[in-house]
Structures are given as C-alpha cells and as structure tokens.
PDB file of N, CA and C in Angstrom:
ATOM      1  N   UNK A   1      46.259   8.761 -23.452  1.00  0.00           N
ATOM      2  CA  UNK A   1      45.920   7.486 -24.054  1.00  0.00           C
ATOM      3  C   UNK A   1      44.901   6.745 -23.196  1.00  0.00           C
ATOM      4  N   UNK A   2      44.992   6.412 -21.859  1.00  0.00           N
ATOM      5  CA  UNK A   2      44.267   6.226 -20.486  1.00  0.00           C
ATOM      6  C   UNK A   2      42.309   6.408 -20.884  1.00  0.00           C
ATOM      7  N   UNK A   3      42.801   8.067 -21.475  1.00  0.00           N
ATOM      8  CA  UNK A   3      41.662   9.009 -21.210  1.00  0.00           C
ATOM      9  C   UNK A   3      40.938   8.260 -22.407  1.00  0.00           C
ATOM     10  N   UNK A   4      41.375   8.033 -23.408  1.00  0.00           N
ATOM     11  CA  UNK A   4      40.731   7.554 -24.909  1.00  0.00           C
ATOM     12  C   UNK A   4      40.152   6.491 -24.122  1.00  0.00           C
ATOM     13  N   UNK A   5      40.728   5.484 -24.070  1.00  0.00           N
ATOM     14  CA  UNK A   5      40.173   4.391 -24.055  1.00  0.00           C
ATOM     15  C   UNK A   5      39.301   4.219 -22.795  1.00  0.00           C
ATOM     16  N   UNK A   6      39.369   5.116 -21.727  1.00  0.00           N
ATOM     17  CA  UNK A   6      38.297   5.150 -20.763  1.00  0.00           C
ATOM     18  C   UNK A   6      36.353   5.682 -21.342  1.00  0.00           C
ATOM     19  N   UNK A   7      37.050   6.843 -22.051  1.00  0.00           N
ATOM     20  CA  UNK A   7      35.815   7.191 -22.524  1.00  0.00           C
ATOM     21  C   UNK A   7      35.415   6.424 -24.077  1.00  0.00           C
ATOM     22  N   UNK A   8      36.171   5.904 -24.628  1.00  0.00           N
ATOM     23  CA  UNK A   8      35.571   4.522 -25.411  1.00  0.00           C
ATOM     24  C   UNK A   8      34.571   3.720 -24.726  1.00  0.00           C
ATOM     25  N   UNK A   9      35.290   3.286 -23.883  1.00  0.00           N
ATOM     26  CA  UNK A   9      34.400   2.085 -22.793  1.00  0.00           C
ATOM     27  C   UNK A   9      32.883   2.369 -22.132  1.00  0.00           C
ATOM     28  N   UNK A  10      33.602   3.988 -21.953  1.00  0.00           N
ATOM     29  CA  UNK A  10      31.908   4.528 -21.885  1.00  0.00           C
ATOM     30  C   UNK A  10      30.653   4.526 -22.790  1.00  0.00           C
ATOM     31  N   UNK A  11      31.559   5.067 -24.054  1.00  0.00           N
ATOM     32  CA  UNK A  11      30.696   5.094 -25.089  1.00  0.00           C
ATOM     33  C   UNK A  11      30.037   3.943 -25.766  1.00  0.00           C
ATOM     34  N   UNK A  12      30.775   2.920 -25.372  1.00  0.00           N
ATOM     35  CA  UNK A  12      30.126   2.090 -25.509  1.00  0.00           C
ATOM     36  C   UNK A  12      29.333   0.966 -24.905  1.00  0.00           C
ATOM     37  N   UNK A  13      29.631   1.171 -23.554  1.00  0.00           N
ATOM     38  CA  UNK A  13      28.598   1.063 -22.630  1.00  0.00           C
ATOM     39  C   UNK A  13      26.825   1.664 -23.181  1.00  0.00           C
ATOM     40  N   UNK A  14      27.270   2.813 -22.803  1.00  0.00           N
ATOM     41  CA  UNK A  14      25.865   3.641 -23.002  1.00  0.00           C
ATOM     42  C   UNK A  14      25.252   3.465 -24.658  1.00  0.00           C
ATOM     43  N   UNK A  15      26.249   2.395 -25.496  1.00  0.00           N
ATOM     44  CA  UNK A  15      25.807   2.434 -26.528  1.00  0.00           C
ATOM     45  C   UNK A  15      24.302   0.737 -26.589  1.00  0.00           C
ATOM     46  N   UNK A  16      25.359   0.292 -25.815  1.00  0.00           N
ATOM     47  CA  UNK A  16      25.165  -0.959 -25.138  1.00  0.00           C
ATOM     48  C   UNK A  16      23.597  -1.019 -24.386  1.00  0.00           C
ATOM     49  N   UNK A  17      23.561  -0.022 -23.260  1.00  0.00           N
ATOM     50  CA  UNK A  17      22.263   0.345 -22.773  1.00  0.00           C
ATOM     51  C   UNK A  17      21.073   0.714 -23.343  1.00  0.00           C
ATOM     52  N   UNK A  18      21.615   1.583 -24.571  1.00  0.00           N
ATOM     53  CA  UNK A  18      19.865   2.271 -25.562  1.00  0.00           C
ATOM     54  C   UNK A  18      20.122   1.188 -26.370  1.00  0.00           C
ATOM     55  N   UNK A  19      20.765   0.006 -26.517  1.00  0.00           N
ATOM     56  CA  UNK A  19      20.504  -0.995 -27.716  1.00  0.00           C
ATOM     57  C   UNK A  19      19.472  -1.728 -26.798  1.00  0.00           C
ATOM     58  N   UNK A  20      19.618  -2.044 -25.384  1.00  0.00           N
ATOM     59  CA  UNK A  20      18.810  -3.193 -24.284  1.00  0.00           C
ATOM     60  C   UNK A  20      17.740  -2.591 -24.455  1.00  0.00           C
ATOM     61  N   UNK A  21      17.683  -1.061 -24.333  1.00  0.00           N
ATOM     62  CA  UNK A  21      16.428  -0.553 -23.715  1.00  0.00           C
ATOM     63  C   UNK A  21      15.262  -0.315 -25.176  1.00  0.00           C
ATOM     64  N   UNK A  22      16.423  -0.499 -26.385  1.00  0.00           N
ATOM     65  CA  UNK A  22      15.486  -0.621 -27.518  1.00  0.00           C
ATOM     66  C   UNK A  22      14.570  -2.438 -27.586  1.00  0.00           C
ATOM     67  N   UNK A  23      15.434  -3.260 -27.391  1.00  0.00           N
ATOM     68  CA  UNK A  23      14.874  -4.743 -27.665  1.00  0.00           C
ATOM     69  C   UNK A  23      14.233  -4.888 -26.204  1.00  0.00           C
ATOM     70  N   UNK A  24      14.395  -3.936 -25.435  1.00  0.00           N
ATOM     71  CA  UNK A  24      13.110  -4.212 -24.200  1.00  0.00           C
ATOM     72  C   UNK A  24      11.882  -3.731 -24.542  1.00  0.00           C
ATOM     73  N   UNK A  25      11.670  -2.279 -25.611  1.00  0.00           N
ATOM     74  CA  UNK A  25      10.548  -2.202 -25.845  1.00  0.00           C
ATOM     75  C   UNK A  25       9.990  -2.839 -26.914  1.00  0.00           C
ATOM     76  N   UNK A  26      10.675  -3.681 -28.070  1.00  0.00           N
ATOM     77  CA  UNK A  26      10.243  -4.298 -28.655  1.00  0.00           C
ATOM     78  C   UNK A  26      10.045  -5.790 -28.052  1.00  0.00           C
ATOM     79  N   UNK A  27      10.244  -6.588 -27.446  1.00  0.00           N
ATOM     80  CA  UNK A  27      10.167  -7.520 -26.921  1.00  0.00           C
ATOM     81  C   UNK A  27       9.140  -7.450 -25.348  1.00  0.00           C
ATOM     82  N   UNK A  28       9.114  -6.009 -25.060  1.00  0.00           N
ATOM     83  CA  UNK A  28       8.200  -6.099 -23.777  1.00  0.00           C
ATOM     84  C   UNK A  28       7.102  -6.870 -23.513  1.00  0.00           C
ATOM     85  N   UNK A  29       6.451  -6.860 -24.377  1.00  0.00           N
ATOM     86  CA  UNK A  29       4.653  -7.679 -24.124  1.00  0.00           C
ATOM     87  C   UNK A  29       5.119  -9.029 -24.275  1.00  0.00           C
ATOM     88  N   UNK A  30       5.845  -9.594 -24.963  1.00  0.00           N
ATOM     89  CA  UNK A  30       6.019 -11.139 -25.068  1.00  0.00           C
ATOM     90  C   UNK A  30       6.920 -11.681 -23.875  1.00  0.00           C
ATOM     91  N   UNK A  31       7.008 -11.133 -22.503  1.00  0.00           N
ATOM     92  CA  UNK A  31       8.362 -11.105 -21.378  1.00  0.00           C
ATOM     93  C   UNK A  31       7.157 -10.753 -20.230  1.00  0.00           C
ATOM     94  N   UNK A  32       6.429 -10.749 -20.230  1.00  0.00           N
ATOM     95  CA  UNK A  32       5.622 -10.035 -18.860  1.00  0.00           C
ATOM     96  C   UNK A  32       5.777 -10.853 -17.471  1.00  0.00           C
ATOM     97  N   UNK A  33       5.424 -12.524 -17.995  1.00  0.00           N
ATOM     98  CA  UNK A  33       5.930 -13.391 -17.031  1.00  0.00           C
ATOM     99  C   UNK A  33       7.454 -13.511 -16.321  1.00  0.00           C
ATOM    100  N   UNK A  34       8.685 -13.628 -17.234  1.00  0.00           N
ATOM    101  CA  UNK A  34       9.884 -13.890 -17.171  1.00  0.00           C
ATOM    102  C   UNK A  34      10.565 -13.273 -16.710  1.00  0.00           C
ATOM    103  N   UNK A  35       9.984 -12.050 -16.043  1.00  0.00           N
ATOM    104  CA  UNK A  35      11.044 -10.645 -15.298  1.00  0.00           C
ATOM    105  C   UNK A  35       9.789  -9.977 -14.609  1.00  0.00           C
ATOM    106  N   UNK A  36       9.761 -10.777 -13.470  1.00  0.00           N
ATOM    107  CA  UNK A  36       8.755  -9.968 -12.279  1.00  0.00           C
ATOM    108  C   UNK A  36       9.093  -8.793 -11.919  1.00  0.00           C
ATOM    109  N   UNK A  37      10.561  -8.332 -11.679  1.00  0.00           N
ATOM    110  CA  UNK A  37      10.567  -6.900 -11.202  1.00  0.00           C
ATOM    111  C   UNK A  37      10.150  -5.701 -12.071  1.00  0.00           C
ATOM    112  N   UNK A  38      10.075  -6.220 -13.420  1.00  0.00           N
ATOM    113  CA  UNK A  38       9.597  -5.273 -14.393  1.00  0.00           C
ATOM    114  C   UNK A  38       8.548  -5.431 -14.817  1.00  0.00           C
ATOM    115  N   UNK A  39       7.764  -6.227 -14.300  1.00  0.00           N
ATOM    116  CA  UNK A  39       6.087  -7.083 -14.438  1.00  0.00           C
ATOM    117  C   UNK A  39       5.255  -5.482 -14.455  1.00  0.00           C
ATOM    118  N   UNK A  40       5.124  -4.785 -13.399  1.00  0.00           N
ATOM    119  CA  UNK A  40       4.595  -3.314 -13.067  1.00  0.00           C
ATOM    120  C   UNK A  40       4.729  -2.684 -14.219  1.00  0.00           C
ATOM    121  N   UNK A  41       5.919  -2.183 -14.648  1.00  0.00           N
ATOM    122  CA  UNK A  41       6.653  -1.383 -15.889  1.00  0.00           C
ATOM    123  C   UNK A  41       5.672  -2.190 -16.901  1.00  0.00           C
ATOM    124  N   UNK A  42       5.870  -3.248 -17.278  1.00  0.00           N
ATOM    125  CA  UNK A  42       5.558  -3.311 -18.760  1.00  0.00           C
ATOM    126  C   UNK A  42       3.731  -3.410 -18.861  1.00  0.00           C
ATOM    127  N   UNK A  43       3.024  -3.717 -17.426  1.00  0.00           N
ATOM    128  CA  UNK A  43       2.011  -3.094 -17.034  1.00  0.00           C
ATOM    129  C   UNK A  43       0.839  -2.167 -17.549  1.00  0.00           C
ATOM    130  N   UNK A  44       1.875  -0.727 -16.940  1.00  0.00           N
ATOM    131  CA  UNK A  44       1.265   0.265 -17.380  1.00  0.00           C
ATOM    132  C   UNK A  44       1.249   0.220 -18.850  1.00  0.00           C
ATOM    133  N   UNK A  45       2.415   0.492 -19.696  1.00  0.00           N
ATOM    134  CA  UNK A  45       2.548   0.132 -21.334  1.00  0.00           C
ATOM    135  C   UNK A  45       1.850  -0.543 -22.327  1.00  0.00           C
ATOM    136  N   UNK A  46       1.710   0.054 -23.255  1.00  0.00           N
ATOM    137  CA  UNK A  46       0.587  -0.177 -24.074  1.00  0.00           C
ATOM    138  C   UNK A  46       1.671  -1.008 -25.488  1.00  0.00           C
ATOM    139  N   UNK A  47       1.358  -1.669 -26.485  1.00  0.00           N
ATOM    140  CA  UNK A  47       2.173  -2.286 -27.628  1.00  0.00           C
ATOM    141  C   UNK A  47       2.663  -1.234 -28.361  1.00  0.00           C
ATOM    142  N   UNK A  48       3.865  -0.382 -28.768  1.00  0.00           N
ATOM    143  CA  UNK A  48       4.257   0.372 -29.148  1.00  0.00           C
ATOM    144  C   UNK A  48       4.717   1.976 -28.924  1.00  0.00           C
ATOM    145  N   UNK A  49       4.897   1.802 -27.153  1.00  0.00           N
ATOM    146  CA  UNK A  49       5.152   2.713 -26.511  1.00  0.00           C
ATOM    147  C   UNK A  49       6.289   2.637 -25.843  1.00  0.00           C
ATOM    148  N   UNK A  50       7.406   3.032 -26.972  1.00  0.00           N
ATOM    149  CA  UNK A  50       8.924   3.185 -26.599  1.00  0.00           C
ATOM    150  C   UNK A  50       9.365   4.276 -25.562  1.00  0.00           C
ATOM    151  N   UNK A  51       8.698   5.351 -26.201  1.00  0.00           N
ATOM    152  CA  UNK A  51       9.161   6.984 -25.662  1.00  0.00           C
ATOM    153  C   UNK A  51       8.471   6.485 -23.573  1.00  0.00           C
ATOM    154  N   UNK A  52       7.192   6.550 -23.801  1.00  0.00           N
ATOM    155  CA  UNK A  52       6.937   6.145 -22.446  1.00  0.00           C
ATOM    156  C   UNK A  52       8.037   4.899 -21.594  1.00  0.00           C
ATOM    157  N   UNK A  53       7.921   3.962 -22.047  1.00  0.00           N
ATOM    158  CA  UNK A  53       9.339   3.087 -21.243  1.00  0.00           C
ATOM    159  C   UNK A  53      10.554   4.172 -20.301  1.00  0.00           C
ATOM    160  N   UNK A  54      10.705   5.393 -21.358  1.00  0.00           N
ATOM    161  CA  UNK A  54      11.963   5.870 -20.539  1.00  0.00           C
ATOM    162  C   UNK A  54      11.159   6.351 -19.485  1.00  0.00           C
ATOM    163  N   UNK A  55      10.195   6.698 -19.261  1.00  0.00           N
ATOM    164  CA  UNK A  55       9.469   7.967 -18.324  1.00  0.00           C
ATOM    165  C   UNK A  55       9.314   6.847 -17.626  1.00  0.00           C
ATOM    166  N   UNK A  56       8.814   5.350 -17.767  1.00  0.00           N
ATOM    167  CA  UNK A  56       8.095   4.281 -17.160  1.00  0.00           C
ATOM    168  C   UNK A  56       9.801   3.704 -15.937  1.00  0.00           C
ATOM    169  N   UNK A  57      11.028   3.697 -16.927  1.00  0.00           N
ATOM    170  CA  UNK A  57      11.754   3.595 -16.332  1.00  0.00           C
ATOM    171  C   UNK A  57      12.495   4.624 -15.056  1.00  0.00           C
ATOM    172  N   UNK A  58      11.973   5.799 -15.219  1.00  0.00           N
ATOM    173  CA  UNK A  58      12.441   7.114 -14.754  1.00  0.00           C
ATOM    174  C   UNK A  58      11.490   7.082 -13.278  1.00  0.00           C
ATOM    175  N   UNK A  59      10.301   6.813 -13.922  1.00  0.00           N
ATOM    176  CA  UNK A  59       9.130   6.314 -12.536  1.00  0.00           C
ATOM    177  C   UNK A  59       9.785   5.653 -11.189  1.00  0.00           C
ATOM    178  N   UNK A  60       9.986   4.593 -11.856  1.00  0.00           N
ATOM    179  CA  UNK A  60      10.383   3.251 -11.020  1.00  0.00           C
ATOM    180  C   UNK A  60      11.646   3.450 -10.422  1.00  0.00           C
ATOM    181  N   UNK A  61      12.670   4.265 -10.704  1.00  0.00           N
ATOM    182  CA  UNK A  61      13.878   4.536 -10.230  1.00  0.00           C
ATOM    183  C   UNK A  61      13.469   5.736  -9.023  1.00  0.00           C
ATOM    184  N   UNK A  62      12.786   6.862  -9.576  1.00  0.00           N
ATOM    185  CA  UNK A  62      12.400   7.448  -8.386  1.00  0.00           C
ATOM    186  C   UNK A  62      11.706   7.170  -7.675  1.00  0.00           C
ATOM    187  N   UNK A  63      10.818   6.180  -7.394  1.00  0.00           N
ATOM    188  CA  UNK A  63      10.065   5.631  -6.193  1.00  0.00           C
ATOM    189  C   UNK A  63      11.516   4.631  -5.255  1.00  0.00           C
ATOM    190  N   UNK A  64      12.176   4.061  -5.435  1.00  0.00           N
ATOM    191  CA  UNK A  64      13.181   3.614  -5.312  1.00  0.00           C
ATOM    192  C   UNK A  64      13.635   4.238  -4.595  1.00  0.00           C
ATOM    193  N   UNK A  65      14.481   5.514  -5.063  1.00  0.00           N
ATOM    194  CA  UNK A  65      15.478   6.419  -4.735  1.00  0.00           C
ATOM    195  C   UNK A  65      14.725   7.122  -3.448  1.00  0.00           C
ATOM    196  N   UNK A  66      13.537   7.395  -3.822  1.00  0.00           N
ATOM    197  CA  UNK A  66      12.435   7.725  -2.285  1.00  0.00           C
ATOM    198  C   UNK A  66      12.879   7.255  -1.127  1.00  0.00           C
ATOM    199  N   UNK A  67      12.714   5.437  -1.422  1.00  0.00           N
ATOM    200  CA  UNK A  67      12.496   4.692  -0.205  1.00  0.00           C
ATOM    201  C   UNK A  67      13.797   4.812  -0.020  1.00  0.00           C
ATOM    202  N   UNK A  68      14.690   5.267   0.022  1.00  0.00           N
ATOM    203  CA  UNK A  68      16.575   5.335   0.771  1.00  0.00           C
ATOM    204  C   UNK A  68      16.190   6.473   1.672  1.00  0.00           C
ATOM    205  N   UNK A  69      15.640   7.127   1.903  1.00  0.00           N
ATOM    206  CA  UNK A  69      15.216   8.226   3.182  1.00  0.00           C
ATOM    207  C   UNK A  69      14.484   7.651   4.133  1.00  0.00           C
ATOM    208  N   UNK A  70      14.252   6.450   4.292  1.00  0.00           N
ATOM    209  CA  UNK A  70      13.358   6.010   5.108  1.00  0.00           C
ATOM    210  C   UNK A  70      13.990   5.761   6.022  1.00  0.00           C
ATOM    211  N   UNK A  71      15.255   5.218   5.695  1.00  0.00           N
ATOM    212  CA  UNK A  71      16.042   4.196   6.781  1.00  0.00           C
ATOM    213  C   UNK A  71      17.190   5.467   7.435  1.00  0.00           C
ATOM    214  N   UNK A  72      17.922   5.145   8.163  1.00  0.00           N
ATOM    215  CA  UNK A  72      19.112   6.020   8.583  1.00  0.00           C
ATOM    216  C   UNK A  72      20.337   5.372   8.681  1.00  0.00           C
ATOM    217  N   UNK A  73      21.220   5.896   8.919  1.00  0.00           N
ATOM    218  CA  UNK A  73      22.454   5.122   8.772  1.00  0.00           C
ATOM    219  C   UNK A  73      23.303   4.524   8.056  1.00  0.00           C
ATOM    220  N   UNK A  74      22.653   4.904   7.048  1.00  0.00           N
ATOM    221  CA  UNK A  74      23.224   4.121   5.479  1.00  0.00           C
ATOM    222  C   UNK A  74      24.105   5.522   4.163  1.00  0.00           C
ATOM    223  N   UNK A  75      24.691   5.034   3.152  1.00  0.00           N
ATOM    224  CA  UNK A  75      25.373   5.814   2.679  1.00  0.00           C
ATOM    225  C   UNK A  75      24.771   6.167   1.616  1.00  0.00           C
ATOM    226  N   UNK A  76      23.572   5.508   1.093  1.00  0.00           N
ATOM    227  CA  UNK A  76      22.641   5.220   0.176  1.00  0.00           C
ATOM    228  C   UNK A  76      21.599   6.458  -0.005  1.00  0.00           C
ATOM    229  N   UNK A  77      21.478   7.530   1.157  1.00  0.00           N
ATOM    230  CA  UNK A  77      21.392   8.114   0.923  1.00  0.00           C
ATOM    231  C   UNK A  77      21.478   9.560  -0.058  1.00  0.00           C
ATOM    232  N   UNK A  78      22.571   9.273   0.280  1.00  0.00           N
ATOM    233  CA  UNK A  78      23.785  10.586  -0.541  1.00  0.00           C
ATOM    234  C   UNK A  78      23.556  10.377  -2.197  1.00  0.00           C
ATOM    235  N   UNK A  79      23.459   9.191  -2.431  1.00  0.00           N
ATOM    236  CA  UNK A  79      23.596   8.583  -4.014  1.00  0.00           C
ATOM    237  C   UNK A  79      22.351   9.026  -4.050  1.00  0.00           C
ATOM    238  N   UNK A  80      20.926   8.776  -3.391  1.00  0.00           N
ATOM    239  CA  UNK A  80      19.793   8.935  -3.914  1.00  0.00           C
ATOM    240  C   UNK A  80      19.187  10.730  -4.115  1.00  0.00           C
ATOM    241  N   UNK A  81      20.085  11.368  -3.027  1.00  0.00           N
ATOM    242  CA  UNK A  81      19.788  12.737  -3.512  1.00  0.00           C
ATOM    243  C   UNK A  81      20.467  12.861  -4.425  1.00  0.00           C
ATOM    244  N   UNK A  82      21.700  12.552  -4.679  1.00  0.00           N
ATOM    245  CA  UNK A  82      22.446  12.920  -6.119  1.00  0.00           C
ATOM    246  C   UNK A  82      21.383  12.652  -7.504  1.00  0.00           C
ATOM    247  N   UNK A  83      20.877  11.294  -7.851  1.00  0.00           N
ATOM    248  CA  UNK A  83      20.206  11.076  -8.661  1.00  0.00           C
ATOM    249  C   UNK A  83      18.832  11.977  -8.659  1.00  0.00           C
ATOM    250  N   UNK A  84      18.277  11.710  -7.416  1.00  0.00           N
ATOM    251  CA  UNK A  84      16.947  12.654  -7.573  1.00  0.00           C
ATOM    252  C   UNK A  84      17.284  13.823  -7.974  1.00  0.00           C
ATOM    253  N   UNK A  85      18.266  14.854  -7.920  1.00  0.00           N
ATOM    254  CA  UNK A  85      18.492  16.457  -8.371  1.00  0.00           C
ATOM    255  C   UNK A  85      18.901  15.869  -9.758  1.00  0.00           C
ATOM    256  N   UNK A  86      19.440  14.940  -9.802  1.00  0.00           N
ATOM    257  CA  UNK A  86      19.707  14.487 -11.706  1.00  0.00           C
ATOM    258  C   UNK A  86      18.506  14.540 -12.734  1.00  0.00           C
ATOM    259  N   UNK A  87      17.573  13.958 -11.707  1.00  0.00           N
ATOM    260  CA  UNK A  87      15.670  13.702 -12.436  1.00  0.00           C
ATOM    261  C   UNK A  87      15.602  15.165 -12.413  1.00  0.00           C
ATOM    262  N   UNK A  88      15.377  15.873 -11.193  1.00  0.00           N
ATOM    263  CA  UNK A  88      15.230  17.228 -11.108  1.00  0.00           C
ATOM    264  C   UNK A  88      15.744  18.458 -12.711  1.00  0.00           C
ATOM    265  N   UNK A  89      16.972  18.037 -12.518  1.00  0.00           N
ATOM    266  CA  UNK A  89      17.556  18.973 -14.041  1.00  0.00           C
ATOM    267  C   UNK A  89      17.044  18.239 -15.044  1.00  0.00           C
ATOM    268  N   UNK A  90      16.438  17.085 -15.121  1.00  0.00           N
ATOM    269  CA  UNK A  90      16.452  16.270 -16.469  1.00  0.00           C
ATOM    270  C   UNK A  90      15.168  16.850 -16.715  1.00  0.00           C
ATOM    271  N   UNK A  91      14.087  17.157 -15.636  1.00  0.00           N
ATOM    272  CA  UNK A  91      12.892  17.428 -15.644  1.00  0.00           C
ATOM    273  C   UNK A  91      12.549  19.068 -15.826  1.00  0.00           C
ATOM    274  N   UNK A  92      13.605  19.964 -15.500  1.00  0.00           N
ATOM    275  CA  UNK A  92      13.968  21.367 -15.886  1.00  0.00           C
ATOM    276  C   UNK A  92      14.358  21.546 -17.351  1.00  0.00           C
ATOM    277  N   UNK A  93      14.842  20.749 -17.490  1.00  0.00           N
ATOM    278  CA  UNK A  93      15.660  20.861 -19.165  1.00  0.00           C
ATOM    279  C   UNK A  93      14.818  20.473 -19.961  1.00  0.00           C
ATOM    280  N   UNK A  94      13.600  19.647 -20.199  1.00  0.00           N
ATOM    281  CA  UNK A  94      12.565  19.043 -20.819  1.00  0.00           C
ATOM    282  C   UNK A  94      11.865  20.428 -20.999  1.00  0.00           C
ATOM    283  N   UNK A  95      11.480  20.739 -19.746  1.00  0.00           N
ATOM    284  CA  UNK A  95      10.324  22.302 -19.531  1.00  0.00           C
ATOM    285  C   UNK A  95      10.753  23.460 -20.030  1.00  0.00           C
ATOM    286  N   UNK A  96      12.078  23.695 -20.202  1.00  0.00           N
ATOM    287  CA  UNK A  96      12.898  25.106 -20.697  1.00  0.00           C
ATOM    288  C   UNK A  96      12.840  24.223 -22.031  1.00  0.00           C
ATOM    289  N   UNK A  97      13.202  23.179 -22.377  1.00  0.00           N
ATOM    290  CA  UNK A  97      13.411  23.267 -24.058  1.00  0.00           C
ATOM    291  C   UNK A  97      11.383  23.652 -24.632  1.00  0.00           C
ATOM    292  N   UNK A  98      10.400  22.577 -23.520  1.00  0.00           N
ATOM    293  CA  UNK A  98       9.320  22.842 -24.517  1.00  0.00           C
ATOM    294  C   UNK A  98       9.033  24.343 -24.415  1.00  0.00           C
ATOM    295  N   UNK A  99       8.879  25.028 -23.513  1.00  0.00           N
ATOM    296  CA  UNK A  99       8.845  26.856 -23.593  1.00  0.00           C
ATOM    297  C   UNK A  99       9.382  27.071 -24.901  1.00  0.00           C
ATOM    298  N   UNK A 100      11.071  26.611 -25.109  1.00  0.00           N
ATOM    299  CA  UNK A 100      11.638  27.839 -25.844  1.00  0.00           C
ATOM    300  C   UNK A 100      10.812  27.588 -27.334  1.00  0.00           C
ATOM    301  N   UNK A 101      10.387  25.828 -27.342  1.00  0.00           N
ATOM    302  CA  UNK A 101       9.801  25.644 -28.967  1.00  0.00           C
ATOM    303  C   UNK A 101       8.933  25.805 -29.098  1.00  0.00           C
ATOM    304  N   UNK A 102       8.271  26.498 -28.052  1.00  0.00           N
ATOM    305  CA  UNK A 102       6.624  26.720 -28.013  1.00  0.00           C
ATOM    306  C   UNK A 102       6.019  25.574 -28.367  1.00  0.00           C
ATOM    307  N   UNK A 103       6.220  24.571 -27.344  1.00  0.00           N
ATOM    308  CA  UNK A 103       5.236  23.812 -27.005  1.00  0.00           C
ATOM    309  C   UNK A 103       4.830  23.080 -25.839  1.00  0.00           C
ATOM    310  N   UNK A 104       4.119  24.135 -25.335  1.00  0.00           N
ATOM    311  CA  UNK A 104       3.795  24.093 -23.746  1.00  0.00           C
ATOM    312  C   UNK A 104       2.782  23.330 -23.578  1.00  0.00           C
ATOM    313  N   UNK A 105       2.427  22.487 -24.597  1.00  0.00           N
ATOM    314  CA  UNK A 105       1.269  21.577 -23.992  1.00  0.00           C
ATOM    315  C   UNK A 105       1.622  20.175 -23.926  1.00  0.00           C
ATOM    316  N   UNK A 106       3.006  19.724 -24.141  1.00  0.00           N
ATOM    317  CA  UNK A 106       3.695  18.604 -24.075  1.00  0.00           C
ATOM    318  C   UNK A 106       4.704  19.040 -22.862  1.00  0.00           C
ATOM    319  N   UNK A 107       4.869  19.982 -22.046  1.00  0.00           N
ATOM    320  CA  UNK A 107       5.366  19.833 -20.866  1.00  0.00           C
ATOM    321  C   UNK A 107       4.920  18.668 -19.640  1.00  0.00           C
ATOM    322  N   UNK A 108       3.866  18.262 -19.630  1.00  0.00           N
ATOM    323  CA  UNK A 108       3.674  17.239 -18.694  1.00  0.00           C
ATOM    324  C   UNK A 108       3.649  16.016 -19.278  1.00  0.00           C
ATOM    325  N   UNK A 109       4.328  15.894 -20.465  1.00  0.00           N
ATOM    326  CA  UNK A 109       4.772  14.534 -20.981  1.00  0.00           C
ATOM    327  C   UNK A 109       5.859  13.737 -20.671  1.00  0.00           C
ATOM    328  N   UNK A 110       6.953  14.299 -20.092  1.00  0.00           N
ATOM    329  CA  UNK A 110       7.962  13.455 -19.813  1.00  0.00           C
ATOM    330  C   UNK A 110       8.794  14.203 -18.387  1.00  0.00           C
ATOM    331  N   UNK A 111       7.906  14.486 -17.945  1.00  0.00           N
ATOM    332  CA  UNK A 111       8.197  15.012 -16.292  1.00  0.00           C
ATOM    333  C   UNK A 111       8.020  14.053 -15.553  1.00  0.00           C
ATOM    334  N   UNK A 112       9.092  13.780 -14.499  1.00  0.00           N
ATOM    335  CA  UNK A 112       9.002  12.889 -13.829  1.00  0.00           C
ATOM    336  C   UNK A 112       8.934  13.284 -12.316  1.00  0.00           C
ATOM    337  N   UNK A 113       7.699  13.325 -11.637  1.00  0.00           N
ATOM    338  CA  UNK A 113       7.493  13.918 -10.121  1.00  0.00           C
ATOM    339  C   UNK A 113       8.135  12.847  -9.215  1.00  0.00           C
ATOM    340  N   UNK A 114       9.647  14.008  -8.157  1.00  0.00           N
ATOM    341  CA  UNK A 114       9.799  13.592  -7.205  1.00  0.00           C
ATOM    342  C   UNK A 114       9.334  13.689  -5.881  1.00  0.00           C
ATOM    343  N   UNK A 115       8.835  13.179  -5.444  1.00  0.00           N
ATOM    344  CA  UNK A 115       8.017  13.032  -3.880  1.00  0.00           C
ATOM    345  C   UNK A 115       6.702  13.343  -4.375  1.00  0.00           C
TER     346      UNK A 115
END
C-alpha cells in the first residue's frame, strides 16, 4: 500500500515538472528579465523552441555538475558523477535509437557534451 502511494507521488511529481517545463517554454520570451539565472537559457532560444529547452536545460546542468570537481572535500561530488553518467546513457540511448531508425543525421541534435 506504502509502495502505491509512494510511486503516485512520483508520478505526479514528474507530471508536475513537464507541465512547468511546458509553460516555461511557452511563457519564456515574455520572463527574460524576472529570472536571471535562466536569463542565459532563454538567451540562446529562439520563439518556439520547446524540444531545444530540454537540451538548453541539459546544457546548464552539466556545466554545473563540472564545476563540483573543482573543489575537494565535499560530497557533491559523488552526486555529480552519478548525474553526469545519467547524461552519458541519456546521450547513448538518443545515438543507438537514431542508428537503429536510420537517422544518423539527427544524432548531434540532442547530445549533450560532457567536459
């Protein structure tokens, strides 16, 4: 019973998240002032470029996750290699699906380079 309602909460979390990340790309250009840390992000973006946002968001998390190797002593580490090998498979799984559909010329569309 525990288990239900844990993964409810998830599901709707993450249902919660692609609803934000939808009214962020519709609302992006009219917000440029009002959220400096995402000032960069909405930047690069052009008026009607949803699909890019995720890659734009995927960017900005791995430059991030970078700078946790800089320092020593911290636990912040560990989390940031975890995520970076996460980009890593996310960025393997993109490249094996365009191969298998034969379409190898949209492989450098949603790859996200770490380091």
């Amino acid at each position: 019973m525990g288990l239900v309602l844990i993964s409810a909460r998830y599901f709707s979390v993450a249902v919660f998240v692609t609803e934000v990340l939808c009214l962020v790309a519709i609302v992006g250009p009219w917000c440029h002032g009002k959220y400096p840390p995402y000032q960069s992000i909405f930047a690069k973006l052009s008026y009607g470029e949803s699909q890019m946002l995720d890659k734009a968001f995927y960017e900005e998390e791995v430059k991030m996750l970078c700078l946790a190797f800089e320092q020593q002593f911290h636990y912040g580490v560990f989390f940031a290699y975890m995520r970076l090998r996460e980009q890593e498979i996310r960025n393997l799984m993109w490249i094996s699906e365009c191969v298998a559909q034969n379409q190898k010329s949209r492989v450098h569309d949603s790859v996200v380079f770490i380091f």
